[in-house]
N, C-alpha and C. Protein backbone atom coordinates (compact mmCIF):
# COMPACT_ATOMS: atom_id res chain seq x y z
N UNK A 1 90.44 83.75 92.97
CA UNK A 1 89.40 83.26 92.12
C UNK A 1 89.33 84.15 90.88
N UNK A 2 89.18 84.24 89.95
CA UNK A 2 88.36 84.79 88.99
C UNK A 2 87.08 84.60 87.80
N UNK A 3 86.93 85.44 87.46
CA UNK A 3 85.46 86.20 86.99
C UNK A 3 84.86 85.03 85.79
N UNK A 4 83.83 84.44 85.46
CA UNK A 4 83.16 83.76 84.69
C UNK A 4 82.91 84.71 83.59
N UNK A 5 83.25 85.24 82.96
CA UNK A 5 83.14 86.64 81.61
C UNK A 5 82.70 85.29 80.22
N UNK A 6 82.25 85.53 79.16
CA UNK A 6 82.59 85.15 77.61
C UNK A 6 81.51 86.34 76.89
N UNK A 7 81.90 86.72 76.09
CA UNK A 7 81.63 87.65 75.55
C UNK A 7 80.67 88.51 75.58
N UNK A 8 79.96 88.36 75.48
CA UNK A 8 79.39 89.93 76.47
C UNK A 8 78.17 89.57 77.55
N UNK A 9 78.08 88.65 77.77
CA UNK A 9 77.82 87.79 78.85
C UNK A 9 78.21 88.15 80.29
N UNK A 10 78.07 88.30 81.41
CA UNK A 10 78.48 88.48 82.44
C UNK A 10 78.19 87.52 83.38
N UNK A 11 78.60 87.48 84.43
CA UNK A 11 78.00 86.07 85.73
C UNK A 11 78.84 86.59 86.63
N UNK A 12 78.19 86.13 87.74
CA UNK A 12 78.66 86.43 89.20
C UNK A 12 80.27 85.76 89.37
N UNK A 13 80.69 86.37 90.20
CA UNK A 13 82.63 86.00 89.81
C UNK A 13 82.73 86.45 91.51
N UNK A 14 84.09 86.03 91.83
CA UNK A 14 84.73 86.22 93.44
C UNK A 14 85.42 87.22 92.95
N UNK A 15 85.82 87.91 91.87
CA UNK A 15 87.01 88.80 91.72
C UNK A 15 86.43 90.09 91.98
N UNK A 16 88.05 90.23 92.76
CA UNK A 16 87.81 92.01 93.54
C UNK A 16 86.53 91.50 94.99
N UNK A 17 86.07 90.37 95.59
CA UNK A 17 85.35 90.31 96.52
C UNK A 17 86.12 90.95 97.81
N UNK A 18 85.44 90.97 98.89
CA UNK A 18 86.30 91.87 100.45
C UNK A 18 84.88 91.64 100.94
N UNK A 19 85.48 91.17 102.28
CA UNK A 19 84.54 91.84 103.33
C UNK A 19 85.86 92.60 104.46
N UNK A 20 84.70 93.31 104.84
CA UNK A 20 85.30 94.05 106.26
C UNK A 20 84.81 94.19 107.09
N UNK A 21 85.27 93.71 108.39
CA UNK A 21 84.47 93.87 109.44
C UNK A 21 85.09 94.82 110.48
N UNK A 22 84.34 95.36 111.50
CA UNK A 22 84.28 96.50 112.60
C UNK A 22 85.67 96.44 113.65
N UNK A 23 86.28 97.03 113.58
CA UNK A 23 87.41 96.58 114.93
C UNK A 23 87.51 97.24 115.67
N UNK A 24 86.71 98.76 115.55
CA UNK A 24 86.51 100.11 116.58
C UNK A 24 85.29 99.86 116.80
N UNK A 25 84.53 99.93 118.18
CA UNK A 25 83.06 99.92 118.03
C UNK A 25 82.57 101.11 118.71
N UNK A 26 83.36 102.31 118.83
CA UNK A 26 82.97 103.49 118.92
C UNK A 26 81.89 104.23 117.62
N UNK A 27 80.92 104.84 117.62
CA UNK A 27 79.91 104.95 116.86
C UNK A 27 79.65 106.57 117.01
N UNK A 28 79.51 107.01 115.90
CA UNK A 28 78.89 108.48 116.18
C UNK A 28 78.65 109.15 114.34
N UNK A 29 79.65 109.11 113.91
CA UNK A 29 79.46 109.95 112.75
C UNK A 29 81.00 109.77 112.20
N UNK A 30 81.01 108.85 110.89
CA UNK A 30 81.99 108.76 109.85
C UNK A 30 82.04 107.49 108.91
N UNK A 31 83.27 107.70 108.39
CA UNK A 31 83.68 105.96 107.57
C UNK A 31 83.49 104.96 109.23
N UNK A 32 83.08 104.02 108.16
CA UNK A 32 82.96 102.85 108.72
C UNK A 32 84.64 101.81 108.96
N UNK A 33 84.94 102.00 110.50
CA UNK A 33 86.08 101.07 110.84
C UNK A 33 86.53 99.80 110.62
N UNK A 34 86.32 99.36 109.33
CA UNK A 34 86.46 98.06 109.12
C UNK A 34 87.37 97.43 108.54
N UNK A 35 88.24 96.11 108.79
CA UNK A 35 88.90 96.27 108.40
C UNK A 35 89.44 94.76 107.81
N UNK A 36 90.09 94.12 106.74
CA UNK A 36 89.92 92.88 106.45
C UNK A 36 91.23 92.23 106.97
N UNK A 37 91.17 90.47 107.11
CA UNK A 37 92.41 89.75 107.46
C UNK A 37 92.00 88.71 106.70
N UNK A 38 93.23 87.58 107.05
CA UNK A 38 92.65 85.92 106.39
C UNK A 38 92.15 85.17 107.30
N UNK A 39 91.08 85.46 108.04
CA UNK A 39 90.60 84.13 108.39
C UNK A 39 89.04 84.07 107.45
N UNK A 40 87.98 83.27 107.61
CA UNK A 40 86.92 82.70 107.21
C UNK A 40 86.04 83.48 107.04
N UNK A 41 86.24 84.52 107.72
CA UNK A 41 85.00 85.30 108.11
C UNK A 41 85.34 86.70 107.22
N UNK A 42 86.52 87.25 107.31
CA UNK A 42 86.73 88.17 106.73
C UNK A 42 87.98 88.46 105.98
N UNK A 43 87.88 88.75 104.57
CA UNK A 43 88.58 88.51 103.50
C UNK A 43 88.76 89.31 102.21
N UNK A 44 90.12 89.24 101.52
CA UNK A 44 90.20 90.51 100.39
C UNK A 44 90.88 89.59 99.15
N UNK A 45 90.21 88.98 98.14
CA UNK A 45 90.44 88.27 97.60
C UNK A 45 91.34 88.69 96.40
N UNK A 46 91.81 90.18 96.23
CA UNK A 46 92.83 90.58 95.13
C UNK A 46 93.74 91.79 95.61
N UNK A 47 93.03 92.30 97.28
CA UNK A 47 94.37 93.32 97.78
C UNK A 47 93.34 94.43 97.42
N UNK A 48 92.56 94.67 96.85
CA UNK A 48 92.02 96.07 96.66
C UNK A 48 91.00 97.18 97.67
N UNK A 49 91.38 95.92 98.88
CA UNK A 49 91.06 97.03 100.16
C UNK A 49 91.80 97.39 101.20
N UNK A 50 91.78 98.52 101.59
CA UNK A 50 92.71 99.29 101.98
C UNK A 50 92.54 99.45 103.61
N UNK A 51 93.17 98.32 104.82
CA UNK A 51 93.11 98.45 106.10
C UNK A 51 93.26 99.68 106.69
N UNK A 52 94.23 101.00 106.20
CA UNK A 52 94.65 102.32 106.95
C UNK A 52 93.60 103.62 106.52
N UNK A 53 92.71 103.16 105.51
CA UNK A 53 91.75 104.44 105.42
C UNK A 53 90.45 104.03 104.89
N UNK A 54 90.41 102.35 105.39
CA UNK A 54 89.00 101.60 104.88
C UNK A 54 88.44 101.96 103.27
N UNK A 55 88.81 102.07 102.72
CA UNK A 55 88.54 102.29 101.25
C UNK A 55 88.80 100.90 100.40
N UNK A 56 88.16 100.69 99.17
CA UNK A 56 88.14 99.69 98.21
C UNK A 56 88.35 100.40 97.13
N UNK A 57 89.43 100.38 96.60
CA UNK A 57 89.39 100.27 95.23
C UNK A 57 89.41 99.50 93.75
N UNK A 58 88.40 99.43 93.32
CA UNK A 58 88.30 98.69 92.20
C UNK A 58 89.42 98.59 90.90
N UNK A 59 89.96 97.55 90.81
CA UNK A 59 90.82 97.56 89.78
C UNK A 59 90.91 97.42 88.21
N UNK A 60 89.42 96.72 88.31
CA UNK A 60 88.49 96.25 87.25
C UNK A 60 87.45 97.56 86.48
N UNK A 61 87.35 97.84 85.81
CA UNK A 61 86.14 98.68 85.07
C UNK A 61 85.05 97.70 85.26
N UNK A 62 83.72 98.30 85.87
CA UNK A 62 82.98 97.31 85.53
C UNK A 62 81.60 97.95 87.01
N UNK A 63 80.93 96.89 86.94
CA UNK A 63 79.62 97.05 87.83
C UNK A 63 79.64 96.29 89.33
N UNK A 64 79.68 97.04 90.68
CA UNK A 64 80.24 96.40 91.34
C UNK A 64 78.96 96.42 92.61
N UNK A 65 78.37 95.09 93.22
CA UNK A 65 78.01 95.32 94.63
C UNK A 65 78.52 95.04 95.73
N UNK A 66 77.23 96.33 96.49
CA UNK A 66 78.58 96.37 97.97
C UNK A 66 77.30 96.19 98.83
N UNK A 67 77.38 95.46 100.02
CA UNK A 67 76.32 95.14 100.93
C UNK A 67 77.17 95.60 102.41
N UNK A 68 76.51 96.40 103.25
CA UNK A 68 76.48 96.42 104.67
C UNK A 68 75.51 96.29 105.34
N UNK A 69 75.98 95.19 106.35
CA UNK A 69 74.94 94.80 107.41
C UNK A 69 75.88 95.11 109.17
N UNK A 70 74.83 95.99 109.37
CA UNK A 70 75.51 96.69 110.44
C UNK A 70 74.32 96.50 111.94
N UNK A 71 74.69 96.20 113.21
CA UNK A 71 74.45 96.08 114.27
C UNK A 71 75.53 96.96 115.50
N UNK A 72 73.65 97.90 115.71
CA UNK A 72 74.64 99.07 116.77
C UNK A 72 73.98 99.01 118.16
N UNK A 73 74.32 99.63 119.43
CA UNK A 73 73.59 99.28 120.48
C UNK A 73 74.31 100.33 121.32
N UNK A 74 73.93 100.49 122.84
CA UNK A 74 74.53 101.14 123.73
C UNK A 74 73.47 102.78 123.44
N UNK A 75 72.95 103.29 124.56
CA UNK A 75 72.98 104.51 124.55
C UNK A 75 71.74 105.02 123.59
N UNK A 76 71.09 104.07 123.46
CA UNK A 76 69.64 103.88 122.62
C UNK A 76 68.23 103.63 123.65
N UNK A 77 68.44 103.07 124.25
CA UNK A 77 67.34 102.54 124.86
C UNK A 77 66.21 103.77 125.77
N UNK A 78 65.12 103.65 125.31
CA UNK A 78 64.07 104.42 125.20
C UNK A 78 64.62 106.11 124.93
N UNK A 79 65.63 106.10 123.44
CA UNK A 79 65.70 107.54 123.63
C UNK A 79 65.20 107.63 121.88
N UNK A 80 65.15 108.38 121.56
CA UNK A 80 64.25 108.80 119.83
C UNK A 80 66.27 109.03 119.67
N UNK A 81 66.33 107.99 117.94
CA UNK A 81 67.41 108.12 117.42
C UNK A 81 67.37 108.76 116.09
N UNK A 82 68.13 109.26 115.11
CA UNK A 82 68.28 109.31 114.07
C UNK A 82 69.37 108.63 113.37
N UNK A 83 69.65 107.92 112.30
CA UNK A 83 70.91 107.18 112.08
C UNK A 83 70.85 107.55 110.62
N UNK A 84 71.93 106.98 109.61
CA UNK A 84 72.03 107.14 108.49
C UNK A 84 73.04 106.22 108.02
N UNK A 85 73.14 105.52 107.23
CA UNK A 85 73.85 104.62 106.81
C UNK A 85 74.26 104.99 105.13
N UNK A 86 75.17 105.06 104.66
CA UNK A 86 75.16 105.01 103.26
C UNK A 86 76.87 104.74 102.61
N UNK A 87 76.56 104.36 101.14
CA UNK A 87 77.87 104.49 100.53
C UNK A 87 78.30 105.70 99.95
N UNK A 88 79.73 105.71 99.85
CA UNK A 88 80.30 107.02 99.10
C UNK A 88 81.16 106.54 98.17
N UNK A 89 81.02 107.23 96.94
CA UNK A 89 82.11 107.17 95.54
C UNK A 89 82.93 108.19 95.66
N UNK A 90 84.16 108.13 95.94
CA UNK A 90 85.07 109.05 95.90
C UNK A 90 85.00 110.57 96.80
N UNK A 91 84.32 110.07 97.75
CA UNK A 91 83.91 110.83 98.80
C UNK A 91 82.78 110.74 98.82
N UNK A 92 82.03 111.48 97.92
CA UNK A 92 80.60 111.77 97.92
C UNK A 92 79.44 110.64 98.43
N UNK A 93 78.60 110.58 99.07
CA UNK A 93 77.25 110.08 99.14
C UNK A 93 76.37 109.47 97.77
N UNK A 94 76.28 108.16 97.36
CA UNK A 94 75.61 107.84 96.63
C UNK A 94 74.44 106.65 96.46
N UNK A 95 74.44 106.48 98.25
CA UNK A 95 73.40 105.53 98.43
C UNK A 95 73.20 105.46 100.05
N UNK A 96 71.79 106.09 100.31
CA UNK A 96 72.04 106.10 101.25
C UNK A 96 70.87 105.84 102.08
N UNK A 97 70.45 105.40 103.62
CA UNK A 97 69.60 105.24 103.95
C UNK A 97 69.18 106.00 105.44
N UNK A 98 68.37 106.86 105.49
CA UNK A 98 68.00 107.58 107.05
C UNK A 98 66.86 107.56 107.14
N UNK A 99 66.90 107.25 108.62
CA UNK A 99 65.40 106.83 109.60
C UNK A 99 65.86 107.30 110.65
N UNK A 100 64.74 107.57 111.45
CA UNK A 100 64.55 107.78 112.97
C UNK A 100 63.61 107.26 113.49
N UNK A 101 63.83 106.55 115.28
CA UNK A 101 62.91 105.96 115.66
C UNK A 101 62.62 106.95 116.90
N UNK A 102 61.57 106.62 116.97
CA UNK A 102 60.72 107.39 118.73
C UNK A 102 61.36 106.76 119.89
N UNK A 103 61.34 105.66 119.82
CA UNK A 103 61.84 104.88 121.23
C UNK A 103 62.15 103.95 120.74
N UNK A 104 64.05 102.96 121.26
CA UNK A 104 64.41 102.19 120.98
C UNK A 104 64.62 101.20 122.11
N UNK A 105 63.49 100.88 122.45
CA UNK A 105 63.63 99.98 124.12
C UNK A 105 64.49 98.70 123.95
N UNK A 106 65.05 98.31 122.76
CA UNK A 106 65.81 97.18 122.99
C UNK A 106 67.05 97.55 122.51
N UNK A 107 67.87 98.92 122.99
CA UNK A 107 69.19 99.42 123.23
C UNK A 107 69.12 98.85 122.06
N UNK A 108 69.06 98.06 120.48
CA UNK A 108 69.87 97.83 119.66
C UNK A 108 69.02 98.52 118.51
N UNK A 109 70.17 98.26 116.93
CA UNK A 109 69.67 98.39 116.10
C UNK A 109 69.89 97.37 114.78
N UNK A 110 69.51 96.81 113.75
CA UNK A 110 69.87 95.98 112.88
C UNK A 110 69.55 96.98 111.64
N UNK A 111 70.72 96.94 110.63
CA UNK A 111 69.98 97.50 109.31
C UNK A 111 71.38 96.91 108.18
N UNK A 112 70.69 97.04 107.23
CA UNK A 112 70.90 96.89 105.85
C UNK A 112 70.96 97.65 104.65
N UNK A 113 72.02 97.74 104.22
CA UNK A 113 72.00 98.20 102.54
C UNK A 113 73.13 97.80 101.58
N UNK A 114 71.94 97.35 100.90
CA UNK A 114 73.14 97.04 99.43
C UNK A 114 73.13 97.98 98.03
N UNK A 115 74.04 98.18 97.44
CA UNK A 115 73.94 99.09 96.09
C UNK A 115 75.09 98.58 94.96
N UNK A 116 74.65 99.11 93.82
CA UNK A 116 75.17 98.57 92.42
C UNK A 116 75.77 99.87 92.44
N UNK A 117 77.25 99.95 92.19
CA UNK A 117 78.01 101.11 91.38
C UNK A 117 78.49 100.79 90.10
N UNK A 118 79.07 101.77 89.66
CA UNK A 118 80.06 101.20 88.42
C UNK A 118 81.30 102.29 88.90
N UNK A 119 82.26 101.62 88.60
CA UNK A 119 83.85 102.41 89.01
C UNK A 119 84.47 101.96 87.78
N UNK A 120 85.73 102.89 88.02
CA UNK A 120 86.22 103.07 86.64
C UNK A 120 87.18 102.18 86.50
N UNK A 121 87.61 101.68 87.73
CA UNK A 121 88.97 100.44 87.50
C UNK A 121 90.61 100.75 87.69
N UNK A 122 90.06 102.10 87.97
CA UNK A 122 91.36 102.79 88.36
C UNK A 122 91.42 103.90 90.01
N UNK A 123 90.72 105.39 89.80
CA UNK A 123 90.87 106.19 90.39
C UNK A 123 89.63 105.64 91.38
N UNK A 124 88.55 105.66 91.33
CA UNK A 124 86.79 105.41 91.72
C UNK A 124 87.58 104.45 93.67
N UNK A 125 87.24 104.89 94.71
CA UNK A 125 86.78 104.07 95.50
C UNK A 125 85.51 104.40 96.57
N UNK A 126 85.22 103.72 97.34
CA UNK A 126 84.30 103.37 97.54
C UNK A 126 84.45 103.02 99.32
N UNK A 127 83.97 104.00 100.10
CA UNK A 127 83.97 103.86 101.41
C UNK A 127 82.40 103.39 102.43
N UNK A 128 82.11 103.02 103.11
CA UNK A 128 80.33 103.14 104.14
C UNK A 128 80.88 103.92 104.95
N UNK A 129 79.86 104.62 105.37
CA UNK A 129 79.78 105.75 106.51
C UNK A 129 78.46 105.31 107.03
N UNK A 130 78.84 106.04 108.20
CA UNK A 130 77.70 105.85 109.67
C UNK A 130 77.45 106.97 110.24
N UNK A 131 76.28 107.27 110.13
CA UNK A 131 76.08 108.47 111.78
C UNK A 131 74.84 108.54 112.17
N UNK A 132 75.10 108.73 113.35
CA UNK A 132 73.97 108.63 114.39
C UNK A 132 73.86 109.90 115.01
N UNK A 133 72.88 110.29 115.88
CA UNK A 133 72.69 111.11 116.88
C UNK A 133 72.82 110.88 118.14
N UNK A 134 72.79 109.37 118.24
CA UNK A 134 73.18 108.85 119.74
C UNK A 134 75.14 108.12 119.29
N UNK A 135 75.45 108.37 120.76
CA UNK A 135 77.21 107.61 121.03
C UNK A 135 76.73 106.34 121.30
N UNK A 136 76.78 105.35 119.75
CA UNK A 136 76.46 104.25 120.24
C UNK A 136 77.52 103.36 120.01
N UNK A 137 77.53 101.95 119.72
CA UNK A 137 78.91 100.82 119.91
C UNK A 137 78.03 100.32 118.57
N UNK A 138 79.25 100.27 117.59
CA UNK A 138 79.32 99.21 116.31
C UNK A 138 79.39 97.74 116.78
N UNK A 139 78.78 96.59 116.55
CA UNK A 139 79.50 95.49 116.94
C UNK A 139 80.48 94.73 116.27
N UNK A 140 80.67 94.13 116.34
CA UNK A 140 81.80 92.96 115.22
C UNK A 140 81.11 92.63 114.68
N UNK A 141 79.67 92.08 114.38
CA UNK A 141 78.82 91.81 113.54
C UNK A 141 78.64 92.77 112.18
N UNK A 142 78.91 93.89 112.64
CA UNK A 142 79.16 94.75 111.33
C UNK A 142 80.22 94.92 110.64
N UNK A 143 79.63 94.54 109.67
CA UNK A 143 80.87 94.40 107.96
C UNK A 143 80.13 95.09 106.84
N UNK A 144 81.04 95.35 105.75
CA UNK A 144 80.48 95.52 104.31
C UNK A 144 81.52 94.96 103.30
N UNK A 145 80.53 94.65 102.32
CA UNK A 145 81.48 93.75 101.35
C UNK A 145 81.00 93.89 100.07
N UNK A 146 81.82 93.52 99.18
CA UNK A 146 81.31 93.57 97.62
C UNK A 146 82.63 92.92 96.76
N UNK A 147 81.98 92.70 95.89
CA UNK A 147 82.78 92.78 94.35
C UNK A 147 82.20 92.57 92.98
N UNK A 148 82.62 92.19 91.91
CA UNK A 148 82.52 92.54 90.48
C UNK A 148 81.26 91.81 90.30
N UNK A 149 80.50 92.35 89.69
CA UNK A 149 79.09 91.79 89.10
C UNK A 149 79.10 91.55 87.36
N UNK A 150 79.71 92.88 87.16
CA UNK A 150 80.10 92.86 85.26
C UNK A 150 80.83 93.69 85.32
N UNK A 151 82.20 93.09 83.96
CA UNK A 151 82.94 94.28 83.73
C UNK A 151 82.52 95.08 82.48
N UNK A 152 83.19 96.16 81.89
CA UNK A 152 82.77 97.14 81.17
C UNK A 152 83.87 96.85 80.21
N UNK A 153 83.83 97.08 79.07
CA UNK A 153 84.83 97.23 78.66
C UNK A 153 85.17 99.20 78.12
C-alpha cells in the first residue's frame, strides 16, 4: 500500500504498517517476543520488521504510531503484581506505563499503550518490552503494531 501525502498535508497511509504477535509466552522481564507472518491477523507491509531481534525499523523519516495490546495470566492470582509495559527508541525507554495491583484474583491481566515517535528513516528502531514481578504467560492475543502517520521531510 502506500501513503496518501500532497504537499504538506499528511493522512493516515498503510506504509511501513506491522503487527506482531507473541510466539513465546514465557513472561518475566524483556523485548517483547513477537513476531510477524502472512496470514490476516499478522502482517509487515514493507519488510521493516525484523522476526530474529523483534525490532522495526522505519525506513521513512517521519511520525510514526505504535500500539500494544497485551494479555498476561498464570501465576497472578491473589498475589500483589507489579508490571511495566513500554516502548524503546534505539534501546532506550520512551513511553512507558507501570502499575501495581494488591490482588489479582482473576490470574489475568489486560493493558494498553499507544505512542507517537518520530524516527529518522534510517538508523531509529523501535522495540516493546515487558516486565513483571510475577513468571507469568504472554498470550497470542498480544501484539504491537504501528506505522507512518506523517512523513518529515
Amino acid at each position: 500500500m502506500t501513503s496518501f501525502y500532497t504537499g504538506n498535508r499528511g493522512g493516515m497511509s498503510m506504509l511501513g504498517a506491522f503487527q506482531a504477535q507473541v510466539t513465546n509466552n514465557s513472561g518475566g522481564e524483556g523485548t517483547v517476543p513477537a513476531v510477524t507472518n502472512d496470514n490476516i491477523h499478522t502482517f509487515d507491509s514493507c519488510g521493516w520488521y525484523n522476526n530474529s531481534n523483534y525490532r522495526y525499523t522505519p525506513q521513512v523519516k517521519g511520525h510514526y504510531l505504535f500500539h500494544l495490546s497485551g494479555q498476561f495470566g498464570g501465576g497472578m492470582d491473589g498475589s500483589s503484581i507489579e508490571q511495566s509495559f513500554a516502548f524503546r527508541l534505539n534501546g532506550s525507554s520512551v513511553g512507558q506505563l507501570a502499575y501495581g495491583i494488591s490482588t489479582n484474583y482473576g490470574n489475568y491481566d489486560f493493558v494498553q499503550l499507544s505512542l507517537m515517535l518520530l524516527c529518522n528513516g534510517t538508523t531509529d528502531y523501535v522495540t516493546a518490552y515487558f516486565s513483571s514481578n510475577r513468571s507469568t504467560n504472554m498470550y497470542a492475543t498480544t501484539r504491537w503494531s504501528g506505522y507512518l502517520i506523517h512523513p518529515v521531510a
